[in-house]
C-alpha atoms as a PDB file:
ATOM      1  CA  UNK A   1       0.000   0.000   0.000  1.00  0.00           C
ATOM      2  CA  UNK A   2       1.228   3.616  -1.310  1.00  0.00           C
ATOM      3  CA  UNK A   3       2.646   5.970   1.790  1.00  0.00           C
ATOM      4  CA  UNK A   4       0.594   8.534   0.888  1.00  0.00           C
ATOM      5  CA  UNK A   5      -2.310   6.700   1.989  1.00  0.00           C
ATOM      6  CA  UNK A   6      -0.608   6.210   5.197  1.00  0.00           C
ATOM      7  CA  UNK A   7       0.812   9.633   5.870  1.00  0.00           C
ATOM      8  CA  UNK A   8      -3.188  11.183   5.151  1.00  0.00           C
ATOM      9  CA  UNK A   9      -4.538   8.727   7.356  1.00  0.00           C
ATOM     10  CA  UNK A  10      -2.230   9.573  10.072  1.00  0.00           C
ATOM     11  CA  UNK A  11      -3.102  13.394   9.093  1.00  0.00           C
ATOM     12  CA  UNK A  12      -6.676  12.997   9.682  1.00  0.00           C
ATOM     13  CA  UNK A  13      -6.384  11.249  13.002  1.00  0.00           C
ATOM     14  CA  UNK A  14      -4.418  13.932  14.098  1.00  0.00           C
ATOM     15  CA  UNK A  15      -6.675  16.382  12.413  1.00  0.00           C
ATOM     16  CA  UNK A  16      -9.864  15.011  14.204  1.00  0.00           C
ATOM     17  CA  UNK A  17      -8.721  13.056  17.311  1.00  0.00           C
ATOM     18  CA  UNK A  18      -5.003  15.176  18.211  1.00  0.00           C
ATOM     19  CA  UNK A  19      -1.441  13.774  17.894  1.00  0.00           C
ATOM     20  CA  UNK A  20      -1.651  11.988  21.023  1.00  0.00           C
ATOM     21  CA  UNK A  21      -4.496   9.439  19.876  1.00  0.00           C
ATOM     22  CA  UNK A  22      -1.716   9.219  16.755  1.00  0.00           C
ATOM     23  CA  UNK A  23       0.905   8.251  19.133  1.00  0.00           C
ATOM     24  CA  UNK A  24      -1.168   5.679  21.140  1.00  0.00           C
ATOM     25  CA  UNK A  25      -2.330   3.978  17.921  1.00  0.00           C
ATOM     26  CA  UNK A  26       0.854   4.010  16.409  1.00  0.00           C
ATOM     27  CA  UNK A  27       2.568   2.895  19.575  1.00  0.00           C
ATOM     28  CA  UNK A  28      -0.624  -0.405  20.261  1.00  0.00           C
ATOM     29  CA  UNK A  29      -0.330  -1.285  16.727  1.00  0.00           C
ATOM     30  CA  UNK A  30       3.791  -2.489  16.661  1.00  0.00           C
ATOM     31  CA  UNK A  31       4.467  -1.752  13.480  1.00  0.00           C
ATOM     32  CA  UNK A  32       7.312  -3.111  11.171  1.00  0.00           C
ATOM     33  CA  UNK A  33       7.744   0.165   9.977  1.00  0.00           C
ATOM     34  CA  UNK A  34       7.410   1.720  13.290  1.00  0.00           C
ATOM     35  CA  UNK A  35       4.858   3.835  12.226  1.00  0.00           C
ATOM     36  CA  UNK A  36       7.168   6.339   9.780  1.00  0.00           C
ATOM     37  CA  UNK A  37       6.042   6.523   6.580  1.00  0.00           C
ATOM     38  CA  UNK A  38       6.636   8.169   3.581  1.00  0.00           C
ATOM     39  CA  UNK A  39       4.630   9.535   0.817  1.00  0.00           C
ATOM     40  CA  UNK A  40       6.167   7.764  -1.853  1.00  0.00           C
ATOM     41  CA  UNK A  41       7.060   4.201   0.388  1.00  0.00           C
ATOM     42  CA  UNK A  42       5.489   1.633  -0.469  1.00  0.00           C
ATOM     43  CA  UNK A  43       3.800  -0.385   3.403  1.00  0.00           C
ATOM     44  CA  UNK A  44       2.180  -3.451   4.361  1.00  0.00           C
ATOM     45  CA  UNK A  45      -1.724  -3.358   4.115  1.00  0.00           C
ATOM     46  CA  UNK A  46      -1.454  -5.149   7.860  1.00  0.00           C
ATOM     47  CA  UNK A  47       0.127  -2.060   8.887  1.00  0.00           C
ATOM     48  CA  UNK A  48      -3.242  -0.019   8.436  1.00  0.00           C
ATOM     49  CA  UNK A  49      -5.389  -2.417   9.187  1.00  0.00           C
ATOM     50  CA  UNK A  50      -3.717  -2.299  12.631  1.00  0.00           C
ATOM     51  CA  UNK A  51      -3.932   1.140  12.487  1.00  0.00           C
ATOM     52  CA  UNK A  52      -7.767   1.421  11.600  1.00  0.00           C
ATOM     53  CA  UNK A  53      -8.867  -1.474  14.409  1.00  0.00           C
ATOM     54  CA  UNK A  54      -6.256   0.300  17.091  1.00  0.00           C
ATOM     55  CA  UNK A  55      -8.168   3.465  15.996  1.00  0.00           C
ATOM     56  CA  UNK A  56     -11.396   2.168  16.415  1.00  0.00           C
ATOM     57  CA  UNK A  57     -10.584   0.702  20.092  1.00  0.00           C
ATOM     58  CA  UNK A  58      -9.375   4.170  20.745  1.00  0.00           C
ATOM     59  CA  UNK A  59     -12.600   6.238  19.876  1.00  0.00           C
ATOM     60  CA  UNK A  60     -15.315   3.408  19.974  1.00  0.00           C
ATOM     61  CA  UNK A  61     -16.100   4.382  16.571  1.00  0.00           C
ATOM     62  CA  UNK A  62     -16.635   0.983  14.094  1.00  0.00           C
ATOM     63  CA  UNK A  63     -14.050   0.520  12.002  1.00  0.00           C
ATOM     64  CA  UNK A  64     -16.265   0.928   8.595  1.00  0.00           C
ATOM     65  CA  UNK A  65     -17.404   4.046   9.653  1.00  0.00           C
ATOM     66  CA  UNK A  66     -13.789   5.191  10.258  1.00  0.00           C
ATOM     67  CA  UNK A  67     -12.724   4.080   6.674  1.00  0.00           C
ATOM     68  CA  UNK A  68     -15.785   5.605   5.145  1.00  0.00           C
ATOM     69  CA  UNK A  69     -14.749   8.726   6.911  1.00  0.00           C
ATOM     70  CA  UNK A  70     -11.199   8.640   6.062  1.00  0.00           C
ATOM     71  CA  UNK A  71     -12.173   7.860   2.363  1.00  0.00           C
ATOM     72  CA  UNK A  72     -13.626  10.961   2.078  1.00  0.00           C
ATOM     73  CA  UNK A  73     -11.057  13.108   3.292  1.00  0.00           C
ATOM     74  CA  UNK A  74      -8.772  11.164   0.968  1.00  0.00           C
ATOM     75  CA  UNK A  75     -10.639  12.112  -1.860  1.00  0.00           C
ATOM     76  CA  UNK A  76     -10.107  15.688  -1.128  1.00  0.00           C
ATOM     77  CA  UNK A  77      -6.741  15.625  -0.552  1.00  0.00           C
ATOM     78  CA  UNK A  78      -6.456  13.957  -3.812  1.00  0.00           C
ATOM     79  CA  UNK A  79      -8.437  15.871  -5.945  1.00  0.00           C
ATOM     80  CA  UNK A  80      -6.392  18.935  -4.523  1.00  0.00           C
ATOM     81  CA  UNK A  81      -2.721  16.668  -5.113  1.00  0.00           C
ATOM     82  CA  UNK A  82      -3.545  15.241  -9.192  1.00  0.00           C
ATOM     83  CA  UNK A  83      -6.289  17.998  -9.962  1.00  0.00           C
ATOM     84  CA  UNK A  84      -5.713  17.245 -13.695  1.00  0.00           C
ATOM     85  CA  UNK A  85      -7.420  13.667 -12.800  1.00  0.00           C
ATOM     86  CA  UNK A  86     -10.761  15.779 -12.131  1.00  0.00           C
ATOM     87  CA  UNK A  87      -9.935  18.417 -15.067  1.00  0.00           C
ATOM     88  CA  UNK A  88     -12.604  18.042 -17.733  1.00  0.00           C
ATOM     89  CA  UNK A  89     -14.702  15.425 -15.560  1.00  0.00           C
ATOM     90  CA  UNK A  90     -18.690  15.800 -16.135  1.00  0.00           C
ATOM     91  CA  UNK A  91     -19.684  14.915 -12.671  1.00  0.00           C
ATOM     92  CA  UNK A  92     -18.921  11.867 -10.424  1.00  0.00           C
ATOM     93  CA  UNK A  93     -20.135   9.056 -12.613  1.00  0.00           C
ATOM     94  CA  UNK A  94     -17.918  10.264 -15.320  1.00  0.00           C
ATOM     95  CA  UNK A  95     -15.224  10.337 -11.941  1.00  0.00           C
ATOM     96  CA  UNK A  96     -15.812   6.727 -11.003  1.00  0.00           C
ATOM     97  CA  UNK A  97     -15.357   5.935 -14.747  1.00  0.00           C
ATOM     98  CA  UNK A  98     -12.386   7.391 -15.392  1.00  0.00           C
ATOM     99  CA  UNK A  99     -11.044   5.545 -12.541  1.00  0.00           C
ATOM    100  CA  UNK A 100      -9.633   2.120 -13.843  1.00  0.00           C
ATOM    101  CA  UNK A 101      -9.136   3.177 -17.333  1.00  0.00           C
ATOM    102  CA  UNK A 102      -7.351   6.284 -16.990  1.00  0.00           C
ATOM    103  CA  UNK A 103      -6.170   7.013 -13.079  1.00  0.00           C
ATOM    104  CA  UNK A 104      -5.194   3.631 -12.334  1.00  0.00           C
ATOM    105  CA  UNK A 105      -3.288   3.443 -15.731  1.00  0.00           C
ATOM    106  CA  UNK A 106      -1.246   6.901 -14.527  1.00  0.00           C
ATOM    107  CA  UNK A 107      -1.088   5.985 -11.093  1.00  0.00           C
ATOM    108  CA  UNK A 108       1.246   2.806 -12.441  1.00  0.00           C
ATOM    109  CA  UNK A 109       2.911   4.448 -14.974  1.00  0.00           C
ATOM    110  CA  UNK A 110       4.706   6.574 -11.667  1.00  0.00           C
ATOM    111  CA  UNK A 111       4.401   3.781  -9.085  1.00  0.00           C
ATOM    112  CA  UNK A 112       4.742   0.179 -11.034  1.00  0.00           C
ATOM    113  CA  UNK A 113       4.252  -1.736  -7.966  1.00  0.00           C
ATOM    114  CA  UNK A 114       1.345  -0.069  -6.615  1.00  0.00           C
ATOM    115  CA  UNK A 115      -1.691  -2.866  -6.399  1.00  0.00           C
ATOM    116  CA  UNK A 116      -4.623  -1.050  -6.717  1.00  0.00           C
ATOM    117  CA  UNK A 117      -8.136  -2.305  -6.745  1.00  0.00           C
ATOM    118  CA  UNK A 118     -10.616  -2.976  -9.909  1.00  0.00           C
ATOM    119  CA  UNK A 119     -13.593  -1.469 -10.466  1.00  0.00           C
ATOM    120  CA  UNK A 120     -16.106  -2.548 -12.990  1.00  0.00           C
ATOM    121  CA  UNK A 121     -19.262  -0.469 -13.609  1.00  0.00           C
ATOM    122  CA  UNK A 122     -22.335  -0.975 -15.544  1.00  0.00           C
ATOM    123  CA  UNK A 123     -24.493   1.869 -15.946  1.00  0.00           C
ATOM    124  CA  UNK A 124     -28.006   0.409 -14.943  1.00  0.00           C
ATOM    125  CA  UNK A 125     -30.017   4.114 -16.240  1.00  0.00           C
ATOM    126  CA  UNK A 126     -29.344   7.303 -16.252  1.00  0.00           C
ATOM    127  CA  UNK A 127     -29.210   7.983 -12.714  1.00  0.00           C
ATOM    128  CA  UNK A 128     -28.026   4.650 -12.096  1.00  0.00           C
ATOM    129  CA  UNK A 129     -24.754   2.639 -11.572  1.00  0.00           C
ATOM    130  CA  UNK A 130     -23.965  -0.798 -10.651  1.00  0.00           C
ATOM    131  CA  UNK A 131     -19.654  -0.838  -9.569  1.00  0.00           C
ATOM    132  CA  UNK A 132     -18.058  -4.128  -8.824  1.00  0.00           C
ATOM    133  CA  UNK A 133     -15.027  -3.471  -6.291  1.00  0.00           C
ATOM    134  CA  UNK A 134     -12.563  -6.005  -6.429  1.00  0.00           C
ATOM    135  CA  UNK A 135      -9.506  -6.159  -4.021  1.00  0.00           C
ATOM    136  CA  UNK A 136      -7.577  -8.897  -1.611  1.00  0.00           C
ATOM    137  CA  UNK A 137      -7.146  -5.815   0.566  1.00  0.00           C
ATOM    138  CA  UNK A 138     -10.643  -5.974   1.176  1.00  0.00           C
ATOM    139  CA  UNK A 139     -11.253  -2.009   1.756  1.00  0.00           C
ATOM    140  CA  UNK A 140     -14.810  -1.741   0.083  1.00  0.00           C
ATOM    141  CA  UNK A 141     -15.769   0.992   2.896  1.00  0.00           C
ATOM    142  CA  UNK A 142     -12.474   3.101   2.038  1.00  0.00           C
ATOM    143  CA  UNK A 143     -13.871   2.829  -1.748  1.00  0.00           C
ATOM    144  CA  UNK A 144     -17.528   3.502  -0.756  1.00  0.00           C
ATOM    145  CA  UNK A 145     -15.808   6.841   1.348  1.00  0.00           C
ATOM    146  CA  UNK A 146     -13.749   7.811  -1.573  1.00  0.00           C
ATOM    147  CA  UNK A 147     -17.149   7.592  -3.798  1.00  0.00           C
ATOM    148  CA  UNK A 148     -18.941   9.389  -1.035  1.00  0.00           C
ATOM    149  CA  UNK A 149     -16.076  12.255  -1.186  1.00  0.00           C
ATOM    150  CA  UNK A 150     -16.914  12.001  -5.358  1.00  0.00           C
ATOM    151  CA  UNK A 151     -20.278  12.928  -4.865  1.00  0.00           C
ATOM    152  CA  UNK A 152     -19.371  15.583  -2.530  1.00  0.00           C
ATOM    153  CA  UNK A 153     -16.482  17.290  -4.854  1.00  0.00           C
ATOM    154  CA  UNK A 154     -18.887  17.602  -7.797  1.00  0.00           C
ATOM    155  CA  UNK A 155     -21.737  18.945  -5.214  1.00  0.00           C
ATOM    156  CA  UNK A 156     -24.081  15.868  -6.432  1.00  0.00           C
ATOM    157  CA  UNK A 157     -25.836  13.649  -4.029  1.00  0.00           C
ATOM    158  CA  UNK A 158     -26.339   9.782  -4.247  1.00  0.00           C
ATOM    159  CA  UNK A 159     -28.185   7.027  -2.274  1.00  0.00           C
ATOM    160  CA  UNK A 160     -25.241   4.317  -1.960  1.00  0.00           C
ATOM    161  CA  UNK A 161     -25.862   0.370  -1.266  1.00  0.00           C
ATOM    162  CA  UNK A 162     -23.544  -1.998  -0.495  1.00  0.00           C
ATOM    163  CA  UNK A 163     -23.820  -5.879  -1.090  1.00  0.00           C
ATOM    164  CA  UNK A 164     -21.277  -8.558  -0.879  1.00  0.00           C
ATOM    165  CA  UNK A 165     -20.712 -10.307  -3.949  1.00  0.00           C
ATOM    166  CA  UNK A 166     -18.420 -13.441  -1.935  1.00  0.00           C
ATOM    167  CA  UNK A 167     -18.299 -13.945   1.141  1.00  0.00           C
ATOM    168  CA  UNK A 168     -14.403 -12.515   1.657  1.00  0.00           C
ATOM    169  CA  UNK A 169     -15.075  -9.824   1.230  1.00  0.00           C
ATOM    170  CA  UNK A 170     -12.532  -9.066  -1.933  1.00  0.00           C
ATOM    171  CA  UNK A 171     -15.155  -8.196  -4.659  1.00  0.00           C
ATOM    172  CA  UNK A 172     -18.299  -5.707  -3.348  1.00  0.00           C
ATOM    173  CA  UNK A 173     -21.393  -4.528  -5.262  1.00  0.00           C
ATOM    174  CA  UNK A 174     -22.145  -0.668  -4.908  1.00  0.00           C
ATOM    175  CA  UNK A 175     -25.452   0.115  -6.325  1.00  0.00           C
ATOM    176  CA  UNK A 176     -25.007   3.638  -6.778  1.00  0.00           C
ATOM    177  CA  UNK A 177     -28.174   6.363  -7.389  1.00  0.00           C
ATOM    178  CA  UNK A 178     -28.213   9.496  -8.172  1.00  0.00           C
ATOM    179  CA  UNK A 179     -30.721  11.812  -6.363  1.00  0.00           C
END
């Protein structure tokens, strides 16, 4: 997993919960890395899953709700970081798109050994998506978050459903409506 997702994450907790909730995560989660990252480093995705269920003990807060959250803040912080990925864009489901056929394809052209999930959408009507999520990471609330900070960036709003498609977890259904 990509630093940068590490160093935000860290960013928000500190951001909403104070660097010593930071500290006490970093410090009950032992991490291999010992908990300094780098933008462009590449981690283990154990390291912030440790980091999300240590955060979640922490603030009582479930641990979806915390990726869903964090998701969203990542999507600003992106869209602020690669603004030429939302350059030209007409509106989130033109976003969510663009997102394994164009951003994924950059985002490996400047970090080959990124893993990064799929995404396969089927556009159900015109107000209407169907996107398959498919990772071994098993982050479909960080994805639903990121979609939720979508909707918010292009001021649209959306009714968002989540169904498992296995059991796993690795591949996740969002029925997605605009509203």
């Amino acid at each position: 997993m990509k630093g940068l997702v590490f160093t935000e994450f860290l960013e928000m907790v500190e951001g909403k919960f104070g660097y010593n909730t930071v500290d006490k995560i970093i410090e009950n989660s032992q991490l291999p890395s010992g908990g300094a990252y780098t933008s462009i480093g590449t981690y283990s995705h154990s390291e912030m899953v440790s980091l999300v269920v240590n955060l979640s003990k922490e603030t009582e807060i479930p641990v979806p709700d915390l990726l869903k959250v964090f998701g969203e803040y990542l999507l600003k912080v992106l869209s602020k970081k690669y603004s030429h990925f939302f350059d030209g864009v007409n509106g989130t489901f033109d976003f969510l798109g663009n997102v394994d056929r164009y951003i994924h394809v950059e985002v490996k052209k400047i970090y080959p050994d990124a893993e990064l999930p799929k995404f396969e959408i089927s556009k159900l009507s015109e107000n209407k998506i169907e996107m398959v999520y498919g990772s071994d990471r098993k982050m479909a609330d960080l994805a639903e978050g990121l979609i939720i900070g979508a909707f918010n960036y292009f001021n649209e709003k959306a009714i968002i459903t989540q169904q498992p498609v296995e059991e796993s977890g690795k591949q996740v259904k969002f029925i997605i409506e605009k509203v």
